[in-house]
C-alpha atoms as a PDB file:
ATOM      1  CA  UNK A   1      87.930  -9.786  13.435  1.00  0.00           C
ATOM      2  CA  UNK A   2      88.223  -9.720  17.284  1.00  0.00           C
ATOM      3  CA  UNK A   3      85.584 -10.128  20.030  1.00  0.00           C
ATOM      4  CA  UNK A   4      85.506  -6.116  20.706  1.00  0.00           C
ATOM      5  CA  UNK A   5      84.812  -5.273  16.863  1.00  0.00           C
ATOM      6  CA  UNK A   6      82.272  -8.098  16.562  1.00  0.00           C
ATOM      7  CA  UNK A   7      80.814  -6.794  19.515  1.00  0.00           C
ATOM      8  CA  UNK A   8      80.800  -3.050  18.056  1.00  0.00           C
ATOM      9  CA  UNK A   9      79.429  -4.329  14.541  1.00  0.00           C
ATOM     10  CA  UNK A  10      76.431  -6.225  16.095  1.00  0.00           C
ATOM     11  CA  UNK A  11      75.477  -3.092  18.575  1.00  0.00           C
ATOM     12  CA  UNK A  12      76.096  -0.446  15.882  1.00  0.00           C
ATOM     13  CA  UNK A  13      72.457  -0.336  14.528  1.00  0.00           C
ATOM     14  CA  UNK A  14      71.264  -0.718  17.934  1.00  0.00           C
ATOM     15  CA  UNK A  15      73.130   2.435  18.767  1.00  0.00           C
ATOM     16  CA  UNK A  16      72.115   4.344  15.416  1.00  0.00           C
ATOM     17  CA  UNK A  17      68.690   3.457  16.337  1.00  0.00           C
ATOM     18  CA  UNK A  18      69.221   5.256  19.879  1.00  0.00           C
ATOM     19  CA  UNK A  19      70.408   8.551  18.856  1.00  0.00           C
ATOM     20  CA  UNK A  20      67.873   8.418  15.704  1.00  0.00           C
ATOM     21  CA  UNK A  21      65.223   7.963  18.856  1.00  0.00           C
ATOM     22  CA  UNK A  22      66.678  10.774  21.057  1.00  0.00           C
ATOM     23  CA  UNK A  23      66.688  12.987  18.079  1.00  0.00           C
ATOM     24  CA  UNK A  24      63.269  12.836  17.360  1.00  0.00           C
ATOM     25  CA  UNK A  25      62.206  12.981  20.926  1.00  0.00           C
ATOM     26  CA  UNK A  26      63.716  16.114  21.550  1.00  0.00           C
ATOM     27  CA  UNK A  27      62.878  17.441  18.160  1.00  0.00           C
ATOM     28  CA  UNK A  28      59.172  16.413  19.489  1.00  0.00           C
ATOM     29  CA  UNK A  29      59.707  18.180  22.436  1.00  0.00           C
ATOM     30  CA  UNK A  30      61.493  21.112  21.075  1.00  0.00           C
ATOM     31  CA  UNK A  31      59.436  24.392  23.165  1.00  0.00           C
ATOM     32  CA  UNK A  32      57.507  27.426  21.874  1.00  0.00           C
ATOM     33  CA  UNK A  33      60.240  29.904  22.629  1.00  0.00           C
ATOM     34  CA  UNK A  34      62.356  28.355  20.211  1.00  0.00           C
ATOM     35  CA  UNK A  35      60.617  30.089  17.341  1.00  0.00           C
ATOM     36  CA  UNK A  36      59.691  33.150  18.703  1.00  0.00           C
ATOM     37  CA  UNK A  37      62.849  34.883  18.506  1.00  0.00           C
ATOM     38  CA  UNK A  38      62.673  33.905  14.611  1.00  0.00           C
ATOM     39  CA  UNK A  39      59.365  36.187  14.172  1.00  0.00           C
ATOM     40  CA  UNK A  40      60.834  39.299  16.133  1.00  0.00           C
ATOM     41  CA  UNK A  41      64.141  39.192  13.557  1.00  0.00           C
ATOM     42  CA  UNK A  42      62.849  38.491  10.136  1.00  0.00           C
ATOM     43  CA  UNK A  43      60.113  41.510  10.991  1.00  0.00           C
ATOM     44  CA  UNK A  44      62.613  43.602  12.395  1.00  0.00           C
ATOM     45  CA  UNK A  45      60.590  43.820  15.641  1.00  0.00           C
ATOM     46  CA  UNK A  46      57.046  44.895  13.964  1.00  0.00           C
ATOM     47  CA  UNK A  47      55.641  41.325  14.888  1.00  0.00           C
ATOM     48  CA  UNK A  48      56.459  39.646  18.262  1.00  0.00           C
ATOM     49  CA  UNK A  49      55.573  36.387  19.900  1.00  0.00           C
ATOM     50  CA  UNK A  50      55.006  36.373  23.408  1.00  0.00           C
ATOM     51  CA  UNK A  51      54.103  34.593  26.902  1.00  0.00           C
ATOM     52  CA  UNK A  52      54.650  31.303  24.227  1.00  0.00           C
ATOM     53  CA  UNK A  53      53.459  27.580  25.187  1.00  0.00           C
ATOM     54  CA  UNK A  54      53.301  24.626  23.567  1.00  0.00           C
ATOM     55  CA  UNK A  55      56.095  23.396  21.399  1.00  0.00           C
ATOM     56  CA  UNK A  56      57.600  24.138  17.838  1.00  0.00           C
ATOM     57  CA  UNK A  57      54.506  21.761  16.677  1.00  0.00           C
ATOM     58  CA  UNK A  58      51.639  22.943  18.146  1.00  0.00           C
ATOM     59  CA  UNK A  59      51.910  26.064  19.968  1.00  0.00           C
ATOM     60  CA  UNK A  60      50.385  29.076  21.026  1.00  0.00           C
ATOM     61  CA  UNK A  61      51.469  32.957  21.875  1.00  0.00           C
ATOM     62  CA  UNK A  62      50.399  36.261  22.261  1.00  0.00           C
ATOM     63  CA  UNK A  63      50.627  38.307  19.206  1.00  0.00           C
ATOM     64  CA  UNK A  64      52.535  42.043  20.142  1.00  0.00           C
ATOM     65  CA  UNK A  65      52.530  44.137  17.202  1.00  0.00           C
ATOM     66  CA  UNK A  66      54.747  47.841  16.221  1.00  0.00           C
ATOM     67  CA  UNK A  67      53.963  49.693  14.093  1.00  0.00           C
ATOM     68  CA  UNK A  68      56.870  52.226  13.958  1.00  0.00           C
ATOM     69  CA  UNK A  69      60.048  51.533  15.222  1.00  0.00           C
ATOM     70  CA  UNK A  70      59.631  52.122  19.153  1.00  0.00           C
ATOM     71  CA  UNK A  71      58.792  48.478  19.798  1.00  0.00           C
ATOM     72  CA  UNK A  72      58.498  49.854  22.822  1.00  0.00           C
ATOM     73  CA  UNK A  73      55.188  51.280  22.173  1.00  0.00           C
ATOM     74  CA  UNK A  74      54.051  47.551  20.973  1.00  0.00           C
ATOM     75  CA  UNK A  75      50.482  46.712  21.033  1.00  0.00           C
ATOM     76  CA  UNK A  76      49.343  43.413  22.452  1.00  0.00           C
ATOM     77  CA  UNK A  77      46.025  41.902  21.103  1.00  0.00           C
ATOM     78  CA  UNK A  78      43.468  40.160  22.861  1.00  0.00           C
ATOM     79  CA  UNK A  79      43.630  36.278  22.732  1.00  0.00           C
ATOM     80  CA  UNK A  80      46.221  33.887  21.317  1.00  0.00           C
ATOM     81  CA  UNK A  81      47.751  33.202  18.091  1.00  0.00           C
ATOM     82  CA  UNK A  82      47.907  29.175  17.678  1.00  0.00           C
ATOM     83  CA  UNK A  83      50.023  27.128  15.363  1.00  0.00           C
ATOM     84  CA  UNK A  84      50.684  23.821  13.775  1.00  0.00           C
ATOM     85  CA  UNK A  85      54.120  23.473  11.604  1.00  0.00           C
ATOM     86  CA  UNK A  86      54.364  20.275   9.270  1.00  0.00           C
ATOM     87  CA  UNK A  87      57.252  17.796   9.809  1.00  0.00           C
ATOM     88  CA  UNK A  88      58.480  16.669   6.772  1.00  0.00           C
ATOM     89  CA  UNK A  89      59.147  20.154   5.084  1.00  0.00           C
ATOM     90  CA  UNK A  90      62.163  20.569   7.884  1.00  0.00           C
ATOM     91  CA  UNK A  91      63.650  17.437   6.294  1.00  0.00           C
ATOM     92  CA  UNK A  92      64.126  20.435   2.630  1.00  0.00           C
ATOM     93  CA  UNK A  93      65.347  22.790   5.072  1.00  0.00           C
ATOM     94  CA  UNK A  94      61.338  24.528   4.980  1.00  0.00           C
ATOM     95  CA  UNK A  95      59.674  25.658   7.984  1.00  0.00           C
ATOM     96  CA  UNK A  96      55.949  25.637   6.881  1.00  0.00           C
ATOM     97  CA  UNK A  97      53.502  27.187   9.525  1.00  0.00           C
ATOM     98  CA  UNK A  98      49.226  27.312  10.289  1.00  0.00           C
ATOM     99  CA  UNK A  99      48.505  30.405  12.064  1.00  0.00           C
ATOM    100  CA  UNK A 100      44.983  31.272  13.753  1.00  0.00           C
ATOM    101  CA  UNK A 101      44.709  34.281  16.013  1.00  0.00           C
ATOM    102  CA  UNK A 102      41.668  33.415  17.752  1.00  0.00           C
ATOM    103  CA  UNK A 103      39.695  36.758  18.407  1.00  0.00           C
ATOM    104  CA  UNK A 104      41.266  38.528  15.448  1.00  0.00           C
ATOM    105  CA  UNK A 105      42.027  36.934  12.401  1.00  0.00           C
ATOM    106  CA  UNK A 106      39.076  35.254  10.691  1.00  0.00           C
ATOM    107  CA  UNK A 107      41.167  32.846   8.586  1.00  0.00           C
ATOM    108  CA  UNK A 108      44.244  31.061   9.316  1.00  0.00           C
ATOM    109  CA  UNK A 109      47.261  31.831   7.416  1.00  0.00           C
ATOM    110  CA  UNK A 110      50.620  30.063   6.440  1.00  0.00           C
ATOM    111  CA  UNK A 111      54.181  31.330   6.882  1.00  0.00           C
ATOM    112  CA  UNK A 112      56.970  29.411   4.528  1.00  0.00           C
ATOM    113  CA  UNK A 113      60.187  29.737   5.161  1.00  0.00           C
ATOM    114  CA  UNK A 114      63.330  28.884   4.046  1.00  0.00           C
ATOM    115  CA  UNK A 115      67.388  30.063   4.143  1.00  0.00           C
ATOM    116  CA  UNK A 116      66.406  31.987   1.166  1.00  0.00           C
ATOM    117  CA  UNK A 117      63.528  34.245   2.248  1.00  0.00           C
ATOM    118  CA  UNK A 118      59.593  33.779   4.049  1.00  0.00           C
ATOM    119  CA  UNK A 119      56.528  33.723   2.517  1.00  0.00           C
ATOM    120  CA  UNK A 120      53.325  34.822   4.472  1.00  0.00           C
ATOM    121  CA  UNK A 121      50.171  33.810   2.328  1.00  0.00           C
ATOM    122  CA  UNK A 122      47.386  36.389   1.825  1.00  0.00           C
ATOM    123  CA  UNK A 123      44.886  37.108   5.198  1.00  0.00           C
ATOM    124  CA  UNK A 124      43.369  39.913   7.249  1.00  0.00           C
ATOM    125  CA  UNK A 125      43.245  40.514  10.732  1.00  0.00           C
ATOM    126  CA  UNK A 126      41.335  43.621  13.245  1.00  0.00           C
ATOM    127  CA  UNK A 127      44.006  45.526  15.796  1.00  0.00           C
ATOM    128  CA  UNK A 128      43.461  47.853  18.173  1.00  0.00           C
ATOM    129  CA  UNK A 129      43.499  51.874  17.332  1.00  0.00           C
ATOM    130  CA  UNK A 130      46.188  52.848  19.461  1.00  0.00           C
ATOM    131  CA  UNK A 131      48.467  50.435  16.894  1.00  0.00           C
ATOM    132  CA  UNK A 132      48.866  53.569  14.947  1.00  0.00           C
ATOM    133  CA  UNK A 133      50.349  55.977  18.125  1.00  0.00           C
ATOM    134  CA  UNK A 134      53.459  53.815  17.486  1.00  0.00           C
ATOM    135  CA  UNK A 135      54.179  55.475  14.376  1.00  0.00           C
ATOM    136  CA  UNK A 136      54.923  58.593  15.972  1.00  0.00           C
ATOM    137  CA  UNK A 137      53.817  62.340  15.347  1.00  0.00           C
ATOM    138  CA  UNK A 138      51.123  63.202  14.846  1.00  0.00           C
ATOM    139  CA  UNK A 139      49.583  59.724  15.638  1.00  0.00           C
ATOM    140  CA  UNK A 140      50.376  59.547  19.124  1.00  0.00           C
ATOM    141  CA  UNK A 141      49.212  63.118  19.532  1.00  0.00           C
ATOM    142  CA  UNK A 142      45.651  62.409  17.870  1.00  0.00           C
ATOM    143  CA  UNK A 143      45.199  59.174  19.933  1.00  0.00           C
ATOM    144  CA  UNK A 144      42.865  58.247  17.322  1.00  0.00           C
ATOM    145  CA  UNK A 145      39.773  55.706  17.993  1.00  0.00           C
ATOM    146  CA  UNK A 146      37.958  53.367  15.854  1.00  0.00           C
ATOM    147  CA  UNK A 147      38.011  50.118  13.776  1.00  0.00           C
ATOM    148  CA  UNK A 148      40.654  49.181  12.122  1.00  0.00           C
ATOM    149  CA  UNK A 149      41.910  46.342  10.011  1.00  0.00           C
ATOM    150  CA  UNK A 150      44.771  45.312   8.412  1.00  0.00           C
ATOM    151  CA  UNK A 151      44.594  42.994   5.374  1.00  0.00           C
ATOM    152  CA  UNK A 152      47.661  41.938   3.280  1.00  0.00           C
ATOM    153  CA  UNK A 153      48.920  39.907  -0.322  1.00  0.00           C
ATOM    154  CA  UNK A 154      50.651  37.215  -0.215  1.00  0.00           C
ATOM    155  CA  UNK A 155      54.022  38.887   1.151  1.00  0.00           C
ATOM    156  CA  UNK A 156      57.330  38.340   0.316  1.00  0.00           C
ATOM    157  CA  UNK A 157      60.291  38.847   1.802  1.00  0.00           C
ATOM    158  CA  UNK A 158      64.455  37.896   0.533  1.00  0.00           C
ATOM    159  CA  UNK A 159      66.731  39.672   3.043  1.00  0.00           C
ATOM    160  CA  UNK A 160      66.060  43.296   3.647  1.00  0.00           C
ATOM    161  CA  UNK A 161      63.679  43.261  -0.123  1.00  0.00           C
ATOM    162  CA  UNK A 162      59.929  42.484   0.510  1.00  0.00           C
ATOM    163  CA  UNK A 163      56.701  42.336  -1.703  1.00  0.00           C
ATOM    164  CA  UNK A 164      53.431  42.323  -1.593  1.00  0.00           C
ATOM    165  CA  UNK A 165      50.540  45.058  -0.233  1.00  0.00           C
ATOM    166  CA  UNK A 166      49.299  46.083   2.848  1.00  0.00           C
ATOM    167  CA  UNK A 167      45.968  47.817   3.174  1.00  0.00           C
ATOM    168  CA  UNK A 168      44.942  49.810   6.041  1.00  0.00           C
ATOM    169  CA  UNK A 169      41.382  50.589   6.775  1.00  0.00           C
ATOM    170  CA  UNK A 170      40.711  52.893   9.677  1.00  0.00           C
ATOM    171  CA  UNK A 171      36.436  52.979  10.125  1.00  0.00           C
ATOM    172  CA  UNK A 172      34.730  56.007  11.912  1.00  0.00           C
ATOM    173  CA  UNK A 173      37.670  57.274  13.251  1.00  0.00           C
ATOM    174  CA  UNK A 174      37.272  59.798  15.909  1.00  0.00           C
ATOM    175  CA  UNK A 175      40.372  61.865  17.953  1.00  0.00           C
ATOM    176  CA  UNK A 176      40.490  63.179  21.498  1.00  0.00           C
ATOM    177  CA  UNK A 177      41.838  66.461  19.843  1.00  0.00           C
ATOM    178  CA  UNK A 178      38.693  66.948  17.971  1.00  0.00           C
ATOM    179  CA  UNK A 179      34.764  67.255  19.166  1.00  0.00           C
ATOM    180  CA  UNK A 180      33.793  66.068  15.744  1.00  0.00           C
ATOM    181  CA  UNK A 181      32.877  62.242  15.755  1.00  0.00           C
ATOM    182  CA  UNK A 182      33.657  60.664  13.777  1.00  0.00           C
ATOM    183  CA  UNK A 183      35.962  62.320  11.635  1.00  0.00           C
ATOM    184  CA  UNK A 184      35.416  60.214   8.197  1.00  0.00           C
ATOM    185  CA  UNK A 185      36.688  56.706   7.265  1.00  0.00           C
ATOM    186  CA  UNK A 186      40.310  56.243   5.689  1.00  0.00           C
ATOM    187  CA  UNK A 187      42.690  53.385   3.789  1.00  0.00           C
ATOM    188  CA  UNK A 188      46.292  53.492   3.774  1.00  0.00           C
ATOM    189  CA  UNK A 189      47.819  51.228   0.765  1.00  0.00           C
ATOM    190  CA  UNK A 190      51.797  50.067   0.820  1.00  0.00           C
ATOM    191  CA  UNK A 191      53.224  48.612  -2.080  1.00  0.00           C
ATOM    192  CA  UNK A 192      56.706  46.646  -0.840  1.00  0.00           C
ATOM    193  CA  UNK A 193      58.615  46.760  -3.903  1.00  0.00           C
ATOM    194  CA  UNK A 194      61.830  45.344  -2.781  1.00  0.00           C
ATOM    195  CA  UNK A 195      64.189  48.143  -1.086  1.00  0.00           C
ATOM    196  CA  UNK A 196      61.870  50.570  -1.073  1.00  0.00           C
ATOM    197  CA  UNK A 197      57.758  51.147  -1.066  1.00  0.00           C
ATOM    198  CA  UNK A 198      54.922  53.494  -1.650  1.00  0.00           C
ATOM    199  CA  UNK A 199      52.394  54.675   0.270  1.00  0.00           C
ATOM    200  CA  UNK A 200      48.628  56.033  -0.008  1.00  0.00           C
ATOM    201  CA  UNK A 201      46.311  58.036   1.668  1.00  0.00           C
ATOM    202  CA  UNK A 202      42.807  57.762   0.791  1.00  0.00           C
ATOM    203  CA  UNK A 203      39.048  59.254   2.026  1.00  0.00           C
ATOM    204  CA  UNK A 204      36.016  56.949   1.916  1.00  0.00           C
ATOM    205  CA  UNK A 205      33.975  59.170   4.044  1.00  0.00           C
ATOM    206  CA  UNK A 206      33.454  61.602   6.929  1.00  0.00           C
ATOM    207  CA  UNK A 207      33.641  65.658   6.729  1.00  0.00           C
ATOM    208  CA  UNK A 208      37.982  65.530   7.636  1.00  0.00           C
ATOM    209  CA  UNK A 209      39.236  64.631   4.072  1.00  0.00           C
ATOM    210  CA  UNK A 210      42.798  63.302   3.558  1.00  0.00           C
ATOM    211  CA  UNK A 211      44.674  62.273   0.906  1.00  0.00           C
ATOM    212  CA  UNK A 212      48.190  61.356   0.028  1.00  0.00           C
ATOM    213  CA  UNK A 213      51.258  59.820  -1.215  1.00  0.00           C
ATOM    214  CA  UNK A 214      54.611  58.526  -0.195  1.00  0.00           C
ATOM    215  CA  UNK A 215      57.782  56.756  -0.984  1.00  0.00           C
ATOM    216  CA  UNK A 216      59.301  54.872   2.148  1.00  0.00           C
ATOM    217  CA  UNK A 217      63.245  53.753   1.558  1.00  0.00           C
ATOM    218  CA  UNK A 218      66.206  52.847   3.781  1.00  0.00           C
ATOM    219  CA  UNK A 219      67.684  56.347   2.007  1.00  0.00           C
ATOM    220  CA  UNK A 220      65.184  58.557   1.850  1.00  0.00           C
ATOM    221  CA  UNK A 221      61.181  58.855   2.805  1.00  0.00           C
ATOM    222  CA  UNK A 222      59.208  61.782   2.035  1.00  0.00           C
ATOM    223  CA  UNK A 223      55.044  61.909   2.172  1.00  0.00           C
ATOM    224  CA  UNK A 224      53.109  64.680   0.238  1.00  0.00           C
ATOM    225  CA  UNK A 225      49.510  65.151   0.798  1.00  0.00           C
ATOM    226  CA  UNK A 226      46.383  67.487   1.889  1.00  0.00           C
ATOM    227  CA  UNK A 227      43.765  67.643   4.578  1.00  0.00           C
ATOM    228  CA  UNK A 228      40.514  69.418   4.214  1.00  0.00           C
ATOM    229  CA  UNK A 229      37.440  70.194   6.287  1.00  0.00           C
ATOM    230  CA  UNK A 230      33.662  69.885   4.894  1.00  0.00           C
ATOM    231  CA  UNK A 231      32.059  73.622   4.903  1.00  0.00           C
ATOM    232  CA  UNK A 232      30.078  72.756   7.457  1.00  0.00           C
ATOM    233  CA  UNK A 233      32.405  71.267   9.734  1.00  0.00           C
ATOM    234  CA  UNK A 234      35.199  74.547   9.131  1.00  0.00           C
ATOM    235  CA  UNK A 235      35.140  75.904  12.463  1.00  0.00           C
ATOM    236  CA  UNK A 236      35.042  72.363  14.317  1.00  0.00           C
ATOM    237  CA  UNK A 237      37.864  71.276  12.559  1.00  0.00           C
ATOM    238  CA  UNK A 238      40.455  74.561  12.422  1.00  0.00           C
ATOM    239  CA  UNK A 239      41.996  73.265  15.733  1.00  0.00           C
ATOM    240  CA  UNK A 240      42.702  69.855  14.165  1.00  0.00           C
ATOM    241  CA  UNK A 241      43.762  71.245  10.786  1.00  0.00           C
ATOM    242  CA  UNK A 242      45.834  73.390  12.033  1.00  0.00           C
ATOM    243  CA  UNK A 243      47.989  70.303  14.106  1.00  0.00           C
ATOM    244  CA  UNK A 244      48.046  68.589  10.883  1.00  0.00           C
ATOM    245  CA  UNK A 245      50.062  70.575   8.504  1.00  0.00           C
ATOM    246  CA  UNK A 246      50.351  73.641   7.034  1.00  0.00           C
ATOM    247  CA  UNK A 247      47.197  76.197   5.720  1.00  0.00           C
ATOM    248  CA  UNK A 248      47.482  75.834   1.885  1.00  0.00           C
ATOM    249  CA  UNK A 249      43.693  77.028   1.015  1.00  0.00           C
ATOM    250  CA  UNK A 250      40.024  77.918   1.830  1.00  0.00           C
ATOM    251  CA  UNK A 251      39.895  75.045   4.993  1.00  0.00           C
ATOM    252  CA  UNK A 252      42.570  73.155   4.024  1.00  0.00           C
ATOM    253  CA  UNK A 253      45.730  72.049   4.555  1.00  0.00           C
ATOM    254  CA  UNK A 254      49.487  70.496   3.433  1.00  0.00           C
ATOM    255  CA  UNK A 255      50.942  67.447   4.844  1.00  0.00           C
ATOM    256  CA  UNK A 256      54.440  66.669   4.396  1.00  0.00           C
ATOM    257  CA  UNK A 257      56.928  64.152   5.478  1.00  0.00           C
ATOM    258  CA  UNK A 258      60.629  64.016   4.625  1.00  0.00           C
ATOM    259  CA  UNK A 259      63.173  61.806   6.221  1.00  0.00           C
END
């Protein structure tokens, strides 16, 4: 063995130990924006990370949601979503998130993912009303108002397959199109079911009554449903009913949907 190689052989774990060292420093020091793209593609745009600081560790953002698929007409929410992802996980080939949005969601949640598919565990968080105008006709004509909330299963998704439930609940909603406030309370229910998923309408209160269901799919989506005024709200709510759908009975109407 020569000088050089005994030289190489005796700095060898010296050198292993340097590039071990600058490894972990910059995967330390690796920034917030690395991630966020990651959000924005596995939800196909409904659920962006924005204005991001921090890094990949312990970071923060703010959370733009869409609901339809004008991202576009994105929603920001007040506050910041914060997280903490573990370490050792990555070493599996896991990426295993704490979220906390700090005005909005009571309760953090945890996002696991892997080459494979994501997890998002169960949770609930309030948005703003004008969420829904992204959606399109006729909920950026009503411009509703009012509470809403958005609360989920543990959701699953493998590719372009998800599963799990979201449940919408819109509280004393009111409409610039309508004098009557508020028009009633409401919960929307979808059921992922891998390619495609179902959809319903539902009344807990108020004198506007609607009620619903649908089948969303990459072929086909079609939504078949009624609205109907209280007796005593009939001539308040003609104007609105008659935006809505069809007349298909005494103060009431058809709502349909077909893509």
């Amino acid at each position: 063995m020569n000088f050089w190689m005994r030289r190489l052989r005796a700095a060898l774990p010296w050198l292993l130990v340097a590039v071990l060292s600058s490894g972990t420093v910059l995967l330390v020091l690796l920034p917030a924006a690395w991630i966020t793209p990651v959000f924005t593609k596995a939800s196909g745009g409904h659920v962006n990370l924005v204005d991001p600081a921090g890094s990949l560790w312990h970071g923060s953002a703010t959370l733009m949601l869409a609901a339809g698929s004008d991202t576009s007409a994105a929603t920001l929410l007040p506050g910041r979503i914060e997280w903490h992802t573990a370490f050792w996980p990555l070493f599996t080939g896991r990426v295993r998130m704490t979220m906390l949005q700090s005005e909005a969601m009571p309760d953090p949640i945890t996002v696991d993912a892997t080459g494979r598919g994501s997890t998002v565990s169960q949770g609930t968080i309030a948005v703003p009303a004008s969420l829904l105008s992204g959606l399109g006709a006729p909920f950026n004509t009503l411009d509703l108002q009012g509470d809403v909330r958005l609360a989920w299963s543990d959701w699953r998704s493998f590719g372009k397959q998800s599963f799990g439930q979201l449940t919408v609940t819109l509280t004393d909603a009111s409409s610039r199109v309508s004098l009557v406030k508020p028009l009633g309370s409401y919960r929307v229910v979808v059921q992922a079911e891998g390619d495609s998923s179902t959809i319903d309408l539902s009344t807990l209160k108020g004198p506007l009554t609607l009620n619903g269901h649908g089948v969303l799919g990459g072929a086909a989506t079609s939504f078949n449903g009624t609205a109907s005024a209280a007796p005593e709200q009939r001539d308040n709510l003609a104007g609105l009913l008659n935006l809505l759908g069809r007349p298909s009975g005494p103060d009431t109407v058809t709502l349909t949907f077909a893509h």
